[in-house]
Structure formats: C-alpha cells, structure tokens
Protein backbone atom coordinates (compact mmCIF):
# COMPACT_ATOMS: atom_id res chain seq x y z
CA UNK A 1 -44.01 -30.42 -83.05
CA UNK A 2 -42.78 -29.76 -79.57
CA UNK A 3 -40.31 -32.24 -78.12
CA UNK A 4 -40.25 -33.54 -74.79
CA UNK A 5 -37.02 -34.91 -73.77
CA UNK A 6 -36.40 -36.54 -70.34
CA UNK A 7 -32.67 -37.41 -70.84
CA UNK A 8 -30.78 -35.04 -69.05
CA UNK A 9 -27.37 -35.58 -71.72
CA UNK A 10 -30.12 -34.86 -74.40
CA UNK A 11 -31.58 -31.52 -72.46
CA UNK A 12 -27.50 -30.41 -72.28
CA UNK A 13 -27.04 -31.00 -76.20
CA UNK A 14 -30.79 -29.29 -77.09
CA UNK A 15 -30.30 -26.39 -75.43
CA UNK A 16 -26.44 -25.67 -76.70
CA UNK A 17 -27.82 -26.16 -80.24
CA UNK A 18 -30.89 -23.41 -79.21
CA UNK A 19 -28.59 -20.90 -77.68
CA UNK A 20 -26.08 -21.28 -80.68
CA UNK A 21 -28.94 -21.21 -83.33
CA UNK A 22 -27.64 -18.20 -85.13
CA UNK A 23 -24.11 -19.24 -85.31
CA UNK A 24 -23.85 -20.63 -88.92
CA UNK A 25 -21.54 -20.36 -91.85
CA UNK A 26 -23.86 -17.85 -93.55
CA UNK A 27 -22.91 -15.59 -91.14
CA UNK A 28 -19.72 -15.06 -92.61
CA UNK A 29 -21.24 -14.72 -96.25
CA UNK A 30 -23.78 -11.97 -94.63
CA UNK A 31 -20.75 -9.65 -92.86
CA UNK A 32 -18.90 -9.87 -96.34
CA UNK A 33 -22.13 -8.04 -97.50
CA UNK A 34 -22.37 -5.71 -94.47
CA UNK A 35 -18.99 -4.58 -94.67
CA UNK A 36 -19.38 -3.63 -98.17
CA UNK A 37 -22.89 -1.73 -97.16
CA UNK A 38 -21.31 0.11 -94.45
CA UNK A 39 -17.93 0.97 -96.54
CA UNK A 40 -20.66 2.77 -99.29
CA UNK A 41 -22.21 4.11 -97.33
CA UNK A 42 -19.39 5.87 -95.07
CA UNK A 43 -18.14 6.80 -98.97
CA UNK A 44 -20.63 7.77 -100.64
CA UNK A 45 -23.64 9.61 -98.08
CA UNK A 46 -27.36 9.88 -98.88
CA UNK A 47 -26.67 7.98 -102.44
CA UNK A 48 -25.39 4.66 -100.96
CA UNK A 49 -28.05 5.16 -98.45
CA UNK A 50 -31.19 5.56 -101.42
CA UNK A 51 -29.28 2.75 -103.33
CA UNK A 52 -29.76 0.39 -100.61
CA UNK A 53 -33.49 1.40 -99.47
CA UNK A 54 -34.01 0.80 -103.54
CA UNK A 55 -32.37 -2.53 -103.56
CA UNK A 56 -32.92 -4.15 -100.17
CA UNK A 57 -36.54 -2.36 -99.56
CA UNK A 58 -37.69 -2.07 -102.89
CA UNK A 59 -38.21 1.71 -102.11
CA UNK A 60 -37.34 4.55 -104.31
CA UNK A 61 -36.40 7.50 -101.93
CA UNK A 62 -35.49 11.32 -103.00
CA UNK A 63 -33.06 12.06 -100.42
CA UNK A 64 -35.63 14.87 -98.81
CA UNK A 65 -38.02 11.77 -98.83
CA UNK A 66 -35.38 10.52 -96.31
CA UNK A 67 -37.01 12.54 -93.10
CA UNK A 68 -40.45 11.60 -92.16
CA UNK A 69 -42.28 15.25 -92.31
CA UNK A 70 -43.66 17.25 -89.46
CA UNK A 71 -46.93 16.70 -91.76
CA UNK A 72 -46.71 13.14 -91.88
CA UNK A 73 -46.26 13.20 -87.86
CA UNK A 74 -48.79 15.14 -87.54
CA UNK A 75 -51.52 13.33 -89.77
CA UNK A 76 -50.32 9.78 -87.82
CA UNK A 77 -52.31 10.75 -85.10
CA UNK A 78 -54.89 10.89 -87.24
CA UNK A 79 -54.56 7.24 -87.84
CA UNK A 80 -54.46 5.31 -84.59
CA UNK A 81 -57.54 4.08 -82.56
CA UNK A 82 -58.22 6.50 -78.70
CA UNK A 83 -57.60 2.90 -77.62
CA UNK A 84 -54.22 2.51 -78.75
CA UNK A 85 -53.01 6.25 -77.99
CA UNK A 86 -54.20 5.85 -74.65
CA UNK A 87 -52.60 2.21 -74.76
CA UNK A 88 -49.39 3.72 -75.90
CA UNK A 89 -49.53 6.75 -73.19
CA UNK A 90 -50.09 4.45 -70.50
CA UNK A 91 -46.96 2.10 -71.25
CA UNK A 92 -45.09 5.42 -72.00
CA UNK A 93 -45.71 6.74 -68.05
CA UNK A 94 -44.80 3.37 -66.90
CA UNK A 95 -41.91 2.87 -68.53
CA UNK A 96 -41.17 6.33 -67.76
CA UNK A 97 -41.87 6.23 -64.05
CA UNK A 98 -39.75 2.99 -64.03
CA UNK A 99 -36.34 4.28 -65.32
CA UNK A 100 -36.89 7.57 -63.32
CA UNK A 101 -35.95 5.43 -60.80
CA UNK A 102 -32.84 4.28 -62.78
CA UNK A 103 -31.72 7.29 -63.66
CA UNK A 104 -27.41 7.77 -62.31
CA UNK A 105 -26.87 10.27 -60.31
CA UNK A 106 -23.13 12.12 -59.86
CA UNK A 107 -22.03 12.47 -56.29
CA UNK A 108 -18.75 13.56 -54.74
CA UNK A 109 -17.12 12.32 -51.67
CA UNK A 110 -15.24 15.29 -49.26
CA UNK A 111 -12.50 12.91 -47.45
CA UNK A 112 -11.15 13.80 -44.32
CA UNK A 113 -7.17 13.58 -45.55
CA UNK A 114 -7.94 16.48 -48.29
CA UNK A 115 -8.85 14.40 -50.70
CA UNK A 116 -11.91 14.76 -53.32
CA UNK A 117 -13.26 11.67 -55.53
CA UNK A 118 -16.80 11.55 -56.93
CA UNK A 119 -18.33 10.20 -60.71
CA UNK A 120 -19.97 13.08 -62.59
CA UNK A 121 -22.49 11.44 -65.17
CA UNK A 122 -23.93 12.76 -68.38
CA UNK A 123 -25.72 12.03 -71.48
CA UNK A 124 -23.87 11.55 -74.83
CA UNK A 125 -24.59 14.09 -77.57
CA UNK A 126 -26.61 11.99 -79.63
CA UNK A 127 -28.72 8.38 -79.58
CA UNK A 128 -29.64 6.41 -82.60
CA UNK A 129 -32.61 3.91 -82.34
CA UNK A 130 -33.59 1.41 -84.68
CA UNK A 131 -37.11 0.12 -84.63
CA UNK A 132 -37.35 -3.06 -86.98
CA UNK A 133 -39.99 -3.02 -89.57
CA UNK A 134 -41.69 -5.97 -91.57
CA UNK A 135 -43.31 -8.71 -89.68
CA UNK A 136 -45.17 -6.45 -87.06
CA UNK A 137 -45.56 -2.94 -85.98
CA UNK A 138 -43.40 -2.45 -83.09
CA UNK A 139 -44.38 0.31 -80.84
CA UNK A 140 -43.04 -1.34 -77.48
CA UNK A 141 -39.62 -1.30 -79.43
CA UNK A 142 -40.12 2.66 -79.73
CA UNK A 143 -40.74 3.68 -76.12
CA UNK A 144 -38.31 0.75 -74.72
CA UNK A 145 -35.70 2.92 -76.37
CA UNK A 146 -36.54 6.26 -76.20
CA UNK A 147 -38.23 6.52 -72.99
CA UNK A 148 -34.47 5.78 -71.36
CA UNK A 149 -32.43 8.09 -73.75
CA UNK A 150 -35.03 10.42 -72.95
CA UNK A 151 -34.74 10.24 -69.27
CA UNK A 152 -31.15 10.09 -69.56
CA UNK A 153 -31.50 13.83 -71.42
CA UNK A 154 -29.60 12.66 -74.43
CA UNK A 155 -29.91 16.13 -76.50
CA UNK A 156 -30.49 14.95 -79.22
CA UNK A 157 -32.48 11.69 -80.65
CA UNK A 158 -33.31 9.83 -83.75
CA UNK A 159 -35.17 7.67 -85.03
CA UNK A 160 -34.62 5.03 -88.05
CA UNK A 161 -37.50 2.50 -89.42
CA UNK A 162 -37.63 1.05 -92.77
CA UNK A 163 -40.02 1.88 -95.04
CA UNK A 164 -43.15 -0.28 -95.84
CA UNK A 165 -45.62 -0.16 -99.09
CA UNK A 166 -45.69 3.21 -100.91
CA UNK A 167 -42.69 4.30 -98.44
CA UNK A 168 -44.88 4.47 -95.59
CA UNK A 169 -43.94 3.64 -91.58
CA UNK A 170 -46.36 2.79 -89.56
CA UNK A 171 -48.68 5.65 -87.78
CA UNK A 172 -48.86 3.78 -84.52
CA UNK A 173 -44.76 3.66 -84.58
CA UNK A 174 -44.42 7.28 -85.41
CA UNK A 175 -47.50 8.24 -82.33
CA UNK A 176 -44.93 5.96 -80.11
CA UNK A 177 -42.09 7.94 -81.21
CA UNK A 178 -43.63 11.20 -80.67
CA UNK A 179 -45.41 10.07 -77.31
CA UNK A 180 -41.84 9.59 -76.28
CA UNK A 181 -40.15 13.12 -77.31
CA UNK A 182 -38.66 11.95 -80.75
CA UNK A 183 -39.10 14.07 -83.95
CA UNK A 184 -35.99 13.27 -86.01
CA UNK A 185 -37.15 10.13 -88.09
CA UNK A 186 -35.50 8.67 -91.01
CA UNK A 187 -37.43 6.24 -93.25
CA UNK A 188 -34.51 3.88 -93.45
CA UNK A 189 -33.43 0.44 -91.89
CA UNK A 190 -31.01 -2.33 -92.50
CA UNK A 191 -27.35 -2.07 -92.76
CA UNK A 192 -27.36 1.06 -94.48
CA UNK A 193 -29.38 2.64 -91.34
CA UNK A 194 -26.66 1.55 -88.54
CA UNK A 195 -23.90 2.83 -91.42
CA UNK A 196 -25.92 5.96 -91.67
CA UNK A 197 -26.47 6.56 -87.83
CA UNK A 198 -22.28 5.54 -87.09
CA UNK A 199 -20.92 7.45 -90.36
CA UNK A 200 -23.59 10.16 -91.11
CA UNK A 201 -24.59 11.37 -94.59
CA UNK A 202 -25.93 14.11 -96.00
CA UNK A 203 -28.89 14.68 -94.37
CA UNK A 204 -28.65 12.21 -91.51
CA UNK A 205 -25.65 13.73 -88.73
CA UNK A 206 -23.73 10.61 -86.76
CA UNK A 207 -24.24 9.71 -83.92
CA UNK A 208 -22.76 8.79 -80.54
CA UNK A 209 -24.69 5.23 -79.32
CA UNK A 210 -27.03 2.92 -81.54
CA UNK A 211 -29.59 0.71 -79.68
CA UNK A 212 -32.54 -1.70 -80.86
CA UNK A 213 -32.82 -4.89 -82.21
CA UNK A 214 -32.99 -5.79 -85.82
CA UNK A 215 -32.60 -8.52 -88.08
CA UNK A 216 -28.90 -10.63 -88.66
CA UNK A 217 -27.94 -8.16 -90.95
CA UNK A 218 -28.50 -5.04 -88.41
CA UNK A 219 -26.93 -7.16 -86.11
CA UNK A 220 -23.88 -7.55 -87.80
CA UNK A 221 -23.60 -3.51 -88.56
CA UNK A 222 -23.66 -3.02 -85.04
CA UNK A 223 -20.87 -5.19 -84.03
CA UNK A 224 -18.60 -3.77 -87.15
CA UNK A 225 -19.19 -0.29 -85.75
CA UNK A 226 -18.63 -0.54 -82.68
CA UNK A 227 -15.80 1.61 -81.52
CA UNK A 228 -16.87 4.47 -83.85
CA UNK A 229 -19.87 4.54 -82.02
CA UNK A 230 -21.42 2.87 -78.72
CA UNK A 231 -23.35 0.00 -78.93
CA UNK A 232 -26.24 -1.31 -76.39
CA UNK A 233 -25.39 -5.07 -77.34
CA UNK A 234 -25.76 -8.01 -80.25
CA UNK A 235 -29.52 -8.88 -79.79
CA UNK A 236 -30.06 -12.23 -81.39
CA UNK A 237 -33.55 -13.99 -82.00
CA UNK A 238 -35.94 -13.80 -78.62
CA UNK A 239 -36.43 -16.31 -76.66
CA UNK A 240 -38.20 -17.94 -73.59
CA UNK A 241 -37.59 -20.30 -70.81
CA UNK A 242 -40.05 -21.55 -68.60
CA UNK A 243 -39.55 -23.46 -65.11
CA UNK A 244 -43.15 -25.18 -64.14
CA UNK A 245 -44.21 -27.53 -61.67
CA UNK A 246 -47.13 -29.69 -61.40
CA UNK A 247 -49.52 -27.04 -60.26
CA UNK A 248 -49.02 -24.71 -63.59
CA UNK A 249 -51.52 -24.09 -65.65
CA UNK A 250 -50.91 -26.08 -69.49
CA UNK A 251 -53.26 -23.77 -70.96
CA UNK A 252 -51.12 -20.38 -69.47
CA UNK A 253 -47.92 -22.59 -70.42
CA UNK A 254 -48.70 -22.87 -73.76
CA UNK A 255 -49.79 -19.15 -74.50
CA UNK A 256 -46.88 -18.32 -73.31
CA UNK A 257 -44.64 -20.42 -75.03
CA UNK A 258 -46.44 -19.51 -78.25
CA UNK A 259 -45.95 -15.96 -77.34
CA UNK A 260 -42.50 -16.08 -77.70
CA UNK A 261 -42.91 -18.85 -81.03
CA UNK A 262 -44.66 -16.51 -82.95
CA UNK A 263 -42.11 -13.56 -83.18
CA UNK A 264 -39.54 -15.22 -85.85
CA UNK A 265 -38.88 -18.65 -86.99
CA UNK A 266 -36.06 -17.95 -85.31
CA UNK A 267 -37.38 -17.64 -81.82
CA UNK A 268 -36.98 -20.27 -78.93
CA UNK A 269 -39.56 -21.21 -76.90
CA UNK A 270 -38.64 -24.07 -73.96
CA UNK A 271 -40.08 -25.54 -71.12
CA UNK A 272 -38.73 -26.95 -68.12
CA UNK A 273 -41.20 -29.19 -65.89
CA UNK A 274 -40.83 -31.80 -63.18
CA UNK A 275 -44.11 -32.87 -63.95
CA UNK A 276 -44.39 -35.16 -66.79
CA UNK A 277 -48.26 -35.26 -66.86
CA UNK A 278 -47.77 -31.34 -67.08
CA UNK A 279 -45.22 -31.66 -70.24
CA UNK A 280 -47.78 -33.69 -72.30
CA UNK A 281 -50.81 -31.47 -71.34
CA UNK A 282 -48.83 -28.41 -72.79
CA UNK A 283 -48.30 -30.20 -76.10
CA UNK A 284 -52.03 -30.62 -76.26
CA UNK A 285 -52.63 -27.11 -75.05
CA UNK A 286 -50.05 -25.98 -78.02
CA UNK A 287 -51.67 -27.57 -80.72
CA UNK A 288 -55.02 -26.76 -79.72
CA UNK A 289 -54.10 -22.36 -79.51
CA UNK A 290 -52.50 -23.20 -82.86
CA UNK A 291 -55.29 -24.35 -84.88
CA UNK A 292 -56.71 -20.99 -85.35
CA UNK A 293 -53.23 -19.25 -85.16
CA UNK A 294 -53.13 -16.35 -87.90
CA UNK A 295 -48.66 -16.64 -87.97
CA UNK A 296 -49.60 -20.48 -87.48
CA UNK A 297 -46.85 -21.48 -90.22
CA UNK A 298 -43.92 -18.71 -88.61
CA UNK A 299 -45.03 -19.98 -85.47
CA UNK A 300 -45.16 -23.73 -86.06
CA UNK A 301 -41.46 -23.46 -87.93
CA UNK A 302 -40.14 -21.85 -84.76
CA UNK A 303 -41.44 -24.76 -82.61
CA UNK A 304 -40.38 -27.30 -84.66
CA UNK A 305 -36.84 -25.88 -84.73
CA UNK A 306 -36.19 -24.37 -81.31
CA UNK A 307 -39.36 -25.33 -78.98
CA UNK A 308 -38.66 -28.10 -76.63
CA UNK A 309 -39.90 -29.48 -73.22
CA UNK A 310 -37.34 -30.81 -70.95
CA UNK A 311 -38.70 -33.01 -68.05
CA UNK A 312 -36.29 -32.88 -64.84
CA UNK A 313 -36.60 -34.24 -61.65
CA UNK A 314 -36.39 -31.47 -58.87
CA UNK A 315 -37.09 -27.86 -59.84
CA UNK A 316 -33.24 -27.61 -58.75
CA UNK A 317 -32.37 -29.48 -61.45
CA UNK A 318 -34.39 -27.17 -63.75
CA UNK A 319 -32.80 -23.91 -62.06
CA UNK A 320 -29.67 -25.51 -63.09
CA UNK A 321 -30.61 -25.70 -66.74
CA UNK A 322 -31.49 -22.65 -66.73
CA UNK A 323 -28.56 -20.99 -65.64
CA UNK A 324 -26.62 -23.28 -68.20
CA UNK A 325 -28.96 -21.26 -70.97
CA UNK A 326 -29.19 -18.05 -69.45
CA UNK A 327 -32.22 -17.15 -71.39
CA UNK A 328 -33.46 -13.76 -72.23
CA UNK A 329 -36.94 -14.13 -70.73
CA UNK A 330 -37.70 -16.71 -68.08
CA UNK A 331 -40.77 -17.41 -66.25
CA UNK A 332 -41.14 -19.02 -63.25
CA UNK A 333 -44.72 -20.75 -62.92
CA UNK A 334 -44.33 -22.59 -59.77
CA UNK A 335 -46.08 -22.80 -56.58
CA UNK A 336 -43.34 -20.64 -54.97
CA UNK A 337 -41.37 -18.19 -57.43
CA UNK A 338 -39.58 -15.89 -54.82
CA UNK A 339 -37.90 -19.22 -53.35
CA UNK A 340 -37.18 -20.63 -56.57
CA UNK A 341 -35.58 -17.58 -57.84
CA UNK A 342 -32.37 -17.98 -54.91
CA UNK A 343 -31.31 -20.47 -57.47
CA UNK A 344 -31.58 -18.68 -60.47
CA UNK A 345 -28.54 -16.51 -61.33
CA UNK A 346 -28.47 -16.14 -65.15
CA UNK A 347 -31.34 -14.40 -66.86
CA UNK A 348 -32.26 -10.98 -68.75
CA UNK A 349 -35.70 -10.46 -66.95
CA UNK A 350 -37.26 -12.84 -64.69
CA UNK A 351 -41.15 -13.12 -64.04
CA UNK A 352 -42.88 -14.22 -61.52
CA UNK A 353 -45.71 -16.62 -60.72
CA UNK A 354 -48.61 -17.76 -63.16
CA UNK A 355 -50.21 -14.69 -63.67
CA UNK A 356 -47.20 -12.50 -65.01
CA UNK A 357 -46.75 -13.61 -68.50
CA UNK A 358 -43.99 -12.21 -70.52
CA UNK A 359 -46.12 -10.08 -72.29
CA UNK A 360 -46.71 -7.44 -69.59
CA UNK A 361 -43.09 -6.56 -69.56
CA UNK A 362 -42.69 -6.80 -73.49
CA UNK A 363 -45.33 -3.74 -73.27
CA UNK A 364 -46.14 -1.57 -70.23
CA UNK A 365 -44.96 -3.64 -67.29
CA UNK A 366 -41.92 -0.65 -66.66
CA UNK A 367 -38.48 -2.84 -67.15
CA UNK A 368 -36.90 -2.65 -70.59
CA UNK A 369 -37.72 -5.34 -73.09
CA UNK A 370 -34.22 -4.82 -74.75
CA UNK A 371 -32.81 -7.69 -73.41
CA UNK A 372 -29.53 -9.68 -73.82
CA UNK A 373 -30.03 -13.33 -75.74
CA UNK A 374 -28.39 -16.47 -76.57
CA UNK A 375 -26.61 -16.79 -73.90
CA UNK A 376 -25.84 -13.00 -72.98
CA UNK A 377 -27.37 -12.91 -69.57
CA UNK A 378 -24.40 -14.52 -68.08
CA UNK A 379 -22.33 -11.23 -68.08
CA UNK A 380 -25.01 -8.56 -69.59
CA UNK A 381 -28.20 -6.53 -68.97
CA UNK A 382 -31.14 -4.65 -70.39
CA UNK A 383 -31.14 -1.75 -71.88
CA UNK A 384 -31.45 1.19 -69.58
CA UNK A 385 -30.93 4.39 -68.99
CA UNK A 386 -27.33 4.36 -68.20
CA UNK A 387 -26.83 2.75 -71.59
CA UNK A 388 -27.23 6.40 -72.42
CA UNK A 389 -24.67 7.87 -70.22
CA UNK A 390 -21.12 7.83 -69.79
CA UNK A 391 -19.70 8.53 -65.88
CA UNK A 392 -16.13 10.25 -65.70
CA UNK A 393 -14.14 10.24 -62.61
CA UNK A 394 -13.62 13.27 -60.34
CA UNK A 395 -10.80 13.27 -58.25
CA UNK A 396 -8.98 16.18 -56.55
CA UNK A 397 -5.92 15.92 -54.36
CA UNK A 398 -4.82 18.97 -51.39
CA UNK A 399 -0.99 19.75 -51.58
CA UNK A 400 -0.91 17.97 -48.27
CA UNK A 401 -2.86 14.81 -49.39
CA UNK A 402 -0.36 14.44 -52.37
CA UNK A 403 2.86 14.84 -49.68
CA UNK A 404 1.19 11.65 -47.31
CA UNK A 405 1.04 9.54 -50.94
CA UNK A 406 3.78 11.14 -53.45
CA UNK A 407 6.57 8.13 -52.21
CA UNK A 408 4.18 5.15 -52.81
CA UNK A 409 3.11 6.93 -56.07
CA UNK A 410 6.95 7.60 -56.80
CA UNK A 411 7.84 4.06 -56.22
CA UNK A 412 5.53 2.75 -58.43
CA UNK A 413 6.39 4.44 -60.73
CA UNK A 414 9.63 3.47 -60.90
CA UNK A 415 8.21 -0.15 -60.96
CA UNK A 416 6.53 0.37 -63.96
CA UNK A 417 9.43 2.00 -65.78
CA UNK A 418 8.14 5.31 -66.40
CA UNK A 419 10.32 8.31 -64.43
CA UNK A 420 7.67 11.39 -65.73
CA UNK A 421 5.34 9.45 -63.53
CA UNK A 422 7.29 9.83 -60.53
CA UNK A 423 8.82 13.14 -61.68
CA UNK A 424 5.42 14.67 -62.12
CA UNK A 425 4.84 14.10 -58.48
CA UNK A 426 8.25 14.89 -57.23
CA UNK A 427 8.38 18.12 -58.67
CA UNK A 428 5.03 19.08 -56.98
CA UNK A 429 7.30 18.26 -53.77
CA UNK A 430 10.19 20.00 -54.39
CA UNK A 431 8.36 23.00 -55.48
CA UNK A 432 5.07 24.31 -53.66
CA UNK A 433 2.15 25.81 -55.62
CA UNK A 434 1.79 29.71 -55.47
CA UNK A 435 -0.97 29.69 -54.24
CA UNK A 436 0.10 27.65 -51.20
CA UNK A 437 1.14 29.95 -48.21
C-alpha cells in the first residue's frame, strides 16, 4: 500500500508524478465541457443554470427554489447538535480573532519635500464562495471563507453549495454560513455555480471575487473566468508532507497521513523520515487505523496512488525535498521543529512538533485552510483577508515638489517616446495653478 523508497533519483521522480497528479489529457476533454457550461450559462440565466443542477445533480430546481429560504435557515438550527453549534462558534471566534489581526490597513505618508504617497484599501462590492458538496459536509470550508470576506467588510456575500437528496444542503453548512454573517445562499454548485457567480442570472447578481475549492470541473471555471472576476487561486487535490525523525511517534504519523488520505482518491499523503525503523513502523501503524476505516476503500485508493515514504539521510536532505514539492500542508514531527523550519522555504502552512496535527488548523486552529497545492506554495499563499481587498495608490504632489522633479520626469518621457507625458508636466511649469500665490 504505502511505498517506502530510499533512492533519492526515485524520491525526485515520485514526488514530480504526485505534484503533477492532476495534469492529464482529460483535462482538456473536461474544459471543452466547462467552456460550453459557462457560455450557457452567461446566455441563457437561471435556465442554463436549472438545466445543469437537473443534469449534473440530478436536481429539479424552480428558479425561486434557487435561494435557500429565510425558513429553511432558520429551521437548520433546528437540526445541529449544542455540540456542534458551540463547535462551530468556537472555530468561528478563532478564525475571526486570527484575521483581525490580518486585516490591511490604509496609511499615508506626509514627506518633507511636499510630497503625499499612502495605499488606501477597501473591500470589493461583492464575494462569491463555493463550499463543495458530496463526499462530506464541509463547515470549516464555510467560515475559512467567510470569516475573511467578512472581516474584510465585503458588502455584500454569497454563498453557493450544491444540492444533496430531495434538494437539500446540509443544516450544519447553512448554521456555519449564518454563524459567519452570510444569508444569500444559492442551492447550486459545479460549473454552472462559478458561471453564475462571474456572469449573473436572473436571480443570482455577479460578482466581483470567487474563492473555495471544488472539484476539477470548478476548478477549471475558475481559471476560464478569471479576468471577469477575481480569483483566490486553482486549488487542486490536498495534500500532506511530513518531515519525521526517529523520535516521532508511528502511531501520530500514520493518523496523520491518513488524515489527509481520506479526503479524495486524489489526495497525497507522504512521508519523509531519516529513520528507517520509523518508515516501516508507520506502514504497520497505517494498516492497522485502516482496518476499521469507514472511507477505507477512498482512503486506501489514495494511498496506493499518491502515499509514499521517502527515507533520507539527514533531515537536511528531507527539508530539501520538501522545498522541491512545496506541499500544501507540512508537518514537522521532529525533536526540534523551530530549527528545522530555517530550512524550509516552500510550504502553504507549516505545523509544528508532534502534537499539532493538521487537523487543528483544517478547523479552529485561526490560519486559513484555503491553501495553495501542487506545487503552488513556491510563489502563493492562503486565503486571507486581503484576498478580499484591493489597495489603490495615493499620491499627491505640491507645485514645488513637481518643479524639483518635472526635468527627470520630462526626460523620461522623451525616452519613452511619448511628448503628452512630458508636456503634461511642462505646462504645469510654464503656467502656475490659480490657486498658487
């Protein structure tokens, strides 16, 4: 089931063939089908949208079936355990109390040669989330994105799920969604939802940015509409790396690399060790947590696919690895994390020690759980709550600041080719302001 490879050529070729798991020549057959989803659907409104909910859903939707009711909200409550609402609170005021902290703020600089630059932040007009449905319920997924567009002040927010059995969403999903200020849900996910939220329709208004994670065909929405709208990024399938020495636990190894196994078949779950007594432990550990496993076959196809243990011989050698697959989560179970973690420079969130598992910042830890995959952590980040803001520049210029710089701005100008450049600061020269004395 789970690999252990001590060739270091071999580790290099395995973990290229992880990160570039989703990079197939069905890919191309699936945005042939997206682009025709998202060209009905900017066409032809709420009856592309109903068509597609029918066909891809199996869901037959009136389009005033399309907005989950204030009675529906209401009765979800009505639904969920005290333990999970007060579950769902708690992660909410974390999360909360974490991107507080995030939060841009505008400032403007007063030079001392009469000049004025600053960055003035705010909020676009609107945020679309999507919030996957079928496998699992996923409340984290709520709050991770609406706690941050929330704290950002985006105006306005919504909310698209797809619909389960007798058109249904899930009451713990809606109680996250409400727990976190949103009200404006659509029952409505795949394609058709990003095409909706980037287009609008009849009873769904556009909007300005589109985060959460969703299957390959969401995926591919996201990246074809970018530019009408903003994007957070391409999430691919989740994944996990984790650096442990000889001291780790196998049992705390292989929970957590199980964790990560049992999300979708897709999902990578890798360990790097220097101990080899360590690597073979874990695969015992693995199939022992597994025998009893309710997603045992999900979990088991995602191990034999894209779990692997990689035995190295000096936890530099494992930072290096690392790096080279700048994974989305990566734990560090060593003896020392916090000196182990000056090597690593490539990762979406980074945990440390043996008794921070991944799945305290998946739920309530504070960080977002929106994180960039396959590879993405070399030049992105999580989601946050400037993924909800724009920043424009402020800069303001005295008559005499614009006299000590109006030649060098004048001969550049002229560089460039462009005289109503170097005009529009000439003039300024040549003629003084009224207002000036």
């Amino acid at each position: 089931m789970l690999r252990i490879v001590t060739q270091q050529t071999e580790a290099h070729s395995e973990l290229q063939r992880i990160c570039n798991r989703i990079h197939d020549d069905q890919v191309v057959h699936k945005e042939a089908t997206v682009r025709e989803v998202l060209q009905a659907v900017k066409r032809k409104g709420d009856r592309a949208l109903l068509h597609y909910t029918a066909e891809f859903d199996h869901q037959t939707l009136m389009p005033e079936e399309l907005r989950v009711s204030g009675s529906e909200l209401d009765a979800a409550y009505q639904q969920v355990s005290k333990e999970l609402l007060d579950a769902i609170r708690l992660a909410h005021q974390q999360i909360e109390a974490f991107h507080q902290l995030r939060r841009p703020k505008s400032w403007v600089q007063f030079g001392d040669d009469e000049v004025v630059l600053g960055k003035r932040y705010t909020p676009v007009d609107a945020a679309g989330l999507y919030v996957p449905g079928g496998r699992a319920a996923y409340v984290s997924t709520v709050l991770m994105n609406a706690v941050p567009a929330k704290v950002a002040c985006v105006p306005r927010i919504v909310m698209v799920t797809p619909p389960g059995p007798d058109k249904r969403i899930n009451p713990a999903v809606l109680v996250a969604a409400q727990e976190a200020g949103v009200e404006e849900i659509y029952r409505v996910g795949g394609a058709q939802a990003i095409a909706a939220l980037a287009y609008g329709t009849e009873t769904l208004p556009k909007v300005d940015m589109i985060t959460g994670p969703g299957n390959i065909y969401v995926t591919l929405a996201k990246k074809l509409v970018y530019g009408t709208v903003g994007i957070d990024s391409l999430a691919g399938p989740s994944e996990v790396l984790i650096i442990a020495d000889y001291q780790a636990n196998p049992a705390y190894v292989a929970a957590d690399l199980l964790a990560q196994a049992e999300h979708d078949p897709l999902a990578a779950a890798i360990l790097i060790t220097t101990d080899n007594a360590l690597a073979n432990r874990v695969v015992l550990a693995v199939n022992e947590q597994l025998a009893e496993h309710p997603r045992r076959t999900l979990t088991e196809k995602a191990l034999a696919h894209y779990g692997l243990i990689i035995v190295v011989e000096s936890l530099a050698d494992a930072a290096a690895l690392s790096n080279e697959f700048a994974p989305e989560h990566l734990e560090l179970e060593v003896a020392d994390p916090w000196a182990l973690l000056e090597q690593i420079r490539h990762a979406g969130a980074i945990f440390m020690g043996a008794h921070t598992p991944e799945a305290v910042g998946d739920y309530l830890a504070g960080p977002n759980h929106t994180l960039p995959t396959s590879g993405a952590a070399r030049y992105a980040s999580a989601l946050g709550v400037e993924t909800f803001m724009k920043h424009s520049s402020l800069i303001q210029y005295s008559p005499r600041a614009l006299a000590k710089v109006a030649s060098a701005v004048e001969c550049l100008a002229d560089a460039e080719g462009l005289p109503s450049h170097r005009d529009s600061v000439r003039l300024r020269m040549q003629r003084p302001s009224a207002s000036e004395p």
